[in-house]
C-alpha atoms as a PDB file:
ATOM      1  CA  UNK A   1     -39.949  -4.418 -17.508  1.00  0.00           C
ATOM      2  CA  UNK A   2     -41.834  -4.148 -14.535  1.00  0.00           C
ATOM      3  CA  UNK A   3     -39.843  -5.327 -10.924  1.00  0.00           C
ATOM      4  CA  UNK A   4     -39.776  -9.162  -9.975  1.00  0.00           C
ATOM      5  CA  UNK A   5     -40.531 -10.088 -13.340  1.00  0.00           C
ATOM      6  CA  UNK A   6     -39.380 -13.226 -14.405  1.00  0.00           C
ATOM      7  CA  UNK A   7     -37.536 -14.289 -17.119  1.00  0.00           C
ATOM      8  CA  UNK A   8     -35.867 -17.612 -18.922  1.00  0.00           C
ATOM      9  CA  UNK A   9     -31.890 -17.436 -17.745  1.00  0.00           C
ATOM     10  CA  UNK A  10     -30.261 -15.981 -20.895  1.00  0.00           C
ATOM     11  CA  UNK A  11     -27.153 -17.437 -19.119  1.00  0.00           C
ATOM     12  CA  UNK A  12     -25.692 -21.097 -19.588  1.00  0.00           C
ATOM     13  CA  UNK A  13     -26.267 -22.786 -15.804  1.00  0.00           C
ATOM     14  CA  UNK A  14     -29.226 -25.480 -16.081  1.00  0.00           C
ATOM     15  CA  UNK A  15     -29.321 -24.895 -12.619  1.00  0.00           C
ATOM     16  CA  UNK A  16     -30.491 -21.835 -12.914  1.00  0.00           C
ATOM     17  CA  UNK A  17     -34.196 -22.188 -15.094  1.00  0.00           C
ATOM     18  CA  UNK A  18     -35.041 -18.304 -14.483  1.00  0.00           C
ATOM     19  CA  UNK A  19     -33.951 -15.104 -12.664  1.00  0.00           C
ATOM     20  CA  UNK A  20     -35.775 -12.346 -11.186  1.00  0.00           C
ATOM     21  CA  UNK A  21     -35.921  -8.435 -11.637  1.00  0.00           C
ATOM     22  CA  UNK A  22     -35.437  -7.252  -8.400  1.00  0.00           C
ATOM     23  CA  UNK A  23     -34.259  -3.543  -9.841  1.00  0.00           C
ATOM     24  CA  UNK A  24     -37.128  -0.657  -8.960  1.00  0.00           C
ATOM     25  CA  UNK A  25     -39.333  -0.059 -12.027  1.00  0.00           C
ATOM     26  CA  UNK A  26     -38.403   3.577 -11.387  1.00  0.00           C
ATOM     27  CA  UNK A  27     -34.664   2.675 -12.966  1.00  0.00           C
ATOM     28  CA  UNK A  28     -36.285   1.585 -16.186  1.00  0.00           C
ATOM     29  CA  UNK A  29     -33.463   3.683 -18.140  1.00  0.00           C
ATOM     30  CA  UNK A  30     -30.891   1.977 -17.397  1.00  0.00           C
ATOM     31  CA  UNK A  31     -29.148  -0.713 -19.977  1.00  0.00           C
ATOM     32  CA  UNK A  32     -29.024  -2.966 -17.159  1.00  0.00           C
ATOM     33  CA  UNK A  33     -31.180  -5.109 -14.718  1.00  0.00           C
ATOM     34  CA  UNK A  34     -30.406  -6.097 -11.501  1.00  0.00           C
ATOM     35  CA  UNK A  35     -31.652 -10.178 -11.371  1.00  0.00           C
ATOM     36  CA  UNK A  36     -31.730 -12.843  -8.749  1.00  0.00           C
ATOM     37  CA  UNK A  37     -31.002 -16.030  -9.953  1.00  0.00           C
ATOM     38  CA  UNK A  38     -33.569 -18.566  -8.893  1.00  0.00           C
ATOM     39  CA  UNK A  39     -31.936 -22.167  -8.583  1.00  0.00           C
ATOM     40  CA  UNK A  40     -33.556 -25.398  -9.029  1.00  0.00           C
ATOM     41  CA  UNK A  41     -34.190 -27.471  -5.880  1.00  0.00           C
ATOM     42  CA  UNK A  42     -31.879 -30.505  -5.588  1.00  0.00           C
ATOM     43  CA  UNK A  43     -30.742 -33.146  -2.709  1.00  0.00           C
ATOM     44  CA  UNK A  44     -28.044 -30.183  -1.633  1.00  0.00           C
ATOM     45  CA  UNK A  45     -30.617 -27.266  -1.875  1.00  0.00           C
ATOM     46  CA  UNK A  46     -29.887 -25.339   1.220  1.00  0.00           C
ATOM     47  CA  UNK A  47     -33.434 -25.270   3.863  1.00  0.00           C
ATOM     48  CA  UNK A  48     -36.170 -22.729   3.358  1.00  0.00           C
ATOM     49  CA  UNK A  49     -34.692 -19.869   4.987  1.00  0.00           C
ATOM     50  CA  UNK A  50     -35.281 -16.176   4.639  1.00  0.00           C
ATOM     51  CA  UNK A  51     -32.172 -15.987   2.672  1.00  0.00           C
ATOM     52  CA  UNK A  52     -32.698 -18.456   0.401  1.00  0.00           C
ATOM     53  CA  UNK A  53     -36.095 -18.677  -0.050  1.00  0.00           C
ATOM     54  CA  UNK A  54     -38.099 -21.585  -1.372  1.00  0.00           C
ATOM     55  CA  UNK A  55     -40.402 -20.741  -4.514  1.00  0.00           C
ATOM     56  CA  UNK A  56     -42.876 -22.877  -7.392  1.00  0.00           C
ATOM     57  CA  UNK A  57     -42.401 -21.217 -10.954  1.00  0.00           C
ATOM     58  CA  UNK A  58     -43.295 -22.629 -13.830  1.00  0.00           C
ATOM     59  CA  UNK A  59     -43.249 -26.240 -12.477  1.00  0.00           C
ATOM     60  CA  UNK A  60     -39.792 -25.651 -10.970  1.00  0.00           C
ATOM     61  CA  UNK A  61     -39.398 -25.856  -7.607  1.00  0.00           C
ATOM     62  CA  UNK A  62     -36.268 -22.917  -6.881  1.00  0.00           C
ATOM     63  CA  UNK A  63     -34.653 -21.282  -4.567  1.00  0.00           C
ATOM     64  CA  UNK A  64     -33.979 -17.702  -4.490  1.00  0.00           C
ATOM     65  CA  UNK A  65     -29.805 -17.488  -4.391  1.00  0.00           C
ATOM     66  CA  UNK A  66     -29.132 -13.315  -3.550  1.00  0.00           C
ATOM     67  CA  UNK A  67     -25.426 -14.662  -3.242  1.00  0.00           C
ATOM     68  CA  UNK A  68     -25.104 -14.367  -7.094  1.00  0.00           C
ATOM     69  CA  UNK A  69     -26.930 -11.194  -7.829  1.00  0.00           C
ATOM     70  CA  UNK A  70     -26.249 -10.135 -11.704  1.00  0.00           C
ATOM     71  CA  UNK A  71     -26.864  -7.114 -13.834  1.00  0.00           C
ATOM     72  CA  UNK A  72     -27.720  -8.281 -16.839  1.00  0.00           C
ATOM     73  CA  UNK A  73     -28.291  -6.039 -20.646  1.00  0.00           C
ATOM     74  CA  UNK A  74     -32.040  -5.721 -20.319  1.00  0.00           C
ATOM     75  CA  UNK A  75     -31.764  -6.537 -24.046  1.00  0.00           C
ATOM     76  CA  UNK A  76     -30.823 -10.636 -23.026  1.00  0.00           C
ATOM     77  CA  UNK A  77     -33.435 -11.105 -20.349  1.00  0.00           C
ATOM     78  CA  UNK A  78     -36.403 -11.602 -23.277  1.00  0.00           C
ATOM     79  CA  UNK A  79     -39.944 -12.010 -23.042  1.00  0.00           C
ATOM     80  CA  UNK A  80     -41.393 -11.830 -19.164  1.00  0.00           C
ATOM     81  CA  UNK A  81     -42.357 -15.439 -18.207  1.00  0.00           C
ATOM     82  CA  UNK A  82     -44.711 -14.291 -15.028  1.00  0.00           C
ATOM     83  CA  UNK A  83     -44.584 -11.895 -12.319  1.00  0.00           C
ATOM     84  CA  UNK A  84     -43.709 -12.958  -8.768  1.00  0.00           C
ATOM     85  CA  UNK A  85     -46.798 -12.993  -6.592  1.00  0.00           C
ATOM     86  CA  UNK A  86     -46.952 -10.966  -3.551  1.00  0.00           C
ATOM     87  CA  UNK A  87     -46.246 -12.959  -0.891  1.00  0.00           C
ATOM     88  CA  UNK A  88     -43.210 -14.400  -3.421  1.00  0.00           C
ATOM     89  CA  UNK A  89     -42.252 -10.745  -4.024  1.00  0.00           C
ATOM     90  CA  UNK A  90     -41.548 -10.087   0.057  1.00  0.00           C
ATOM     91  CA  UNK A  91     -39.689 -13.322   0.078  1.00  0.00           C
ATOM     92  CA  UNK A  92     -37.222 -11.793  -2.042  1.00  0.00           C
ATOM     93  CA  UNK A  93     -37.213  -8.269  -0.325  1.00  0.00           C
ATOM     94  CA  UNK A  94     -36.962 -10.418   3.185  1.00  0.00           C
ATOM     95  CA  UNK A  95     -33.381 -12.262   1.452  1.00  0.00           C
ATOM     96  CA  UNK A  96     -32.298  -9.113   0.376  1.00  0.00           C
ATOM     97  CA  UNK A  97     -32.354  -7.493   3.597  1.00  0.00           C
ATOM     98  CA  UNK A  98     -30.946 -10.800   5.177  1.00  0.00           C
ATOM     99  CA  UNK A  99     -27.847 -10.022   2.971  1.00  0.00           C
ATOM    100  CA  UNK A 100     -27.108  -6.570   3.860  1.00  0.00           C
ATOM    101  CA  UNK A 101     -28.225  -6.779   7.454  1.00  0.00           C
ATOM    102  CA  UNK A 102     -26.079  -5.482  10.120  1.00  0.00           C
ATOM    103  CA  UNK A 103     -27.011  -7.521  12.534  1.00  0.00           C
END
């Protein structure tokens, strides 16, 4: 399970079409993975920001949400849907460090 796979939400939220391994392939023993939920685009989808940024999978037009990160059994995420491109993959590093930033 390679990081910033994607995967189908094993959860219930509609909102929320797929999440994101952001956990380091290096962890790959653990039970869990850490995901980012990525959350469809609506009228009240919050601007393309660094922290929440805007990205096409799928179809889907999503928003990376690192407000709701998860661990989830690695067991429910299922069968990889894609892999996050490069430039999508430092999108997601960039939120992260938004979020812990001490600035």
């Amino acid at each position: 399970m390679p990081q910033f796979a994607i995967y189908r939400n094993p959860g219930r939220n509609r909102d929320i079409p797929f999440v994101v391994q952001i956990q380091s392939s290096r962890l790959e023993r653990s039970v869990g993975r850490v995901v980012i939920p990525l959350v469809r685009r609506s009228g009240s989808t919050p601007p393309d920001h660094p922290l929440t940024p805007h990205l096409h999978v799928e179809g889907e037009d999503v928003f990376a949400n690192p407000f709701d990160l998860a661990t989830v059994p690695a067991a429910r995420l299922g069968i990889v849907v894609g892999i996050l491109d490069e430039h999508d993959q430092d999108k997601i590093i960039r939120a992260l460090d938004e979020l812990v930033s001490k600035a």
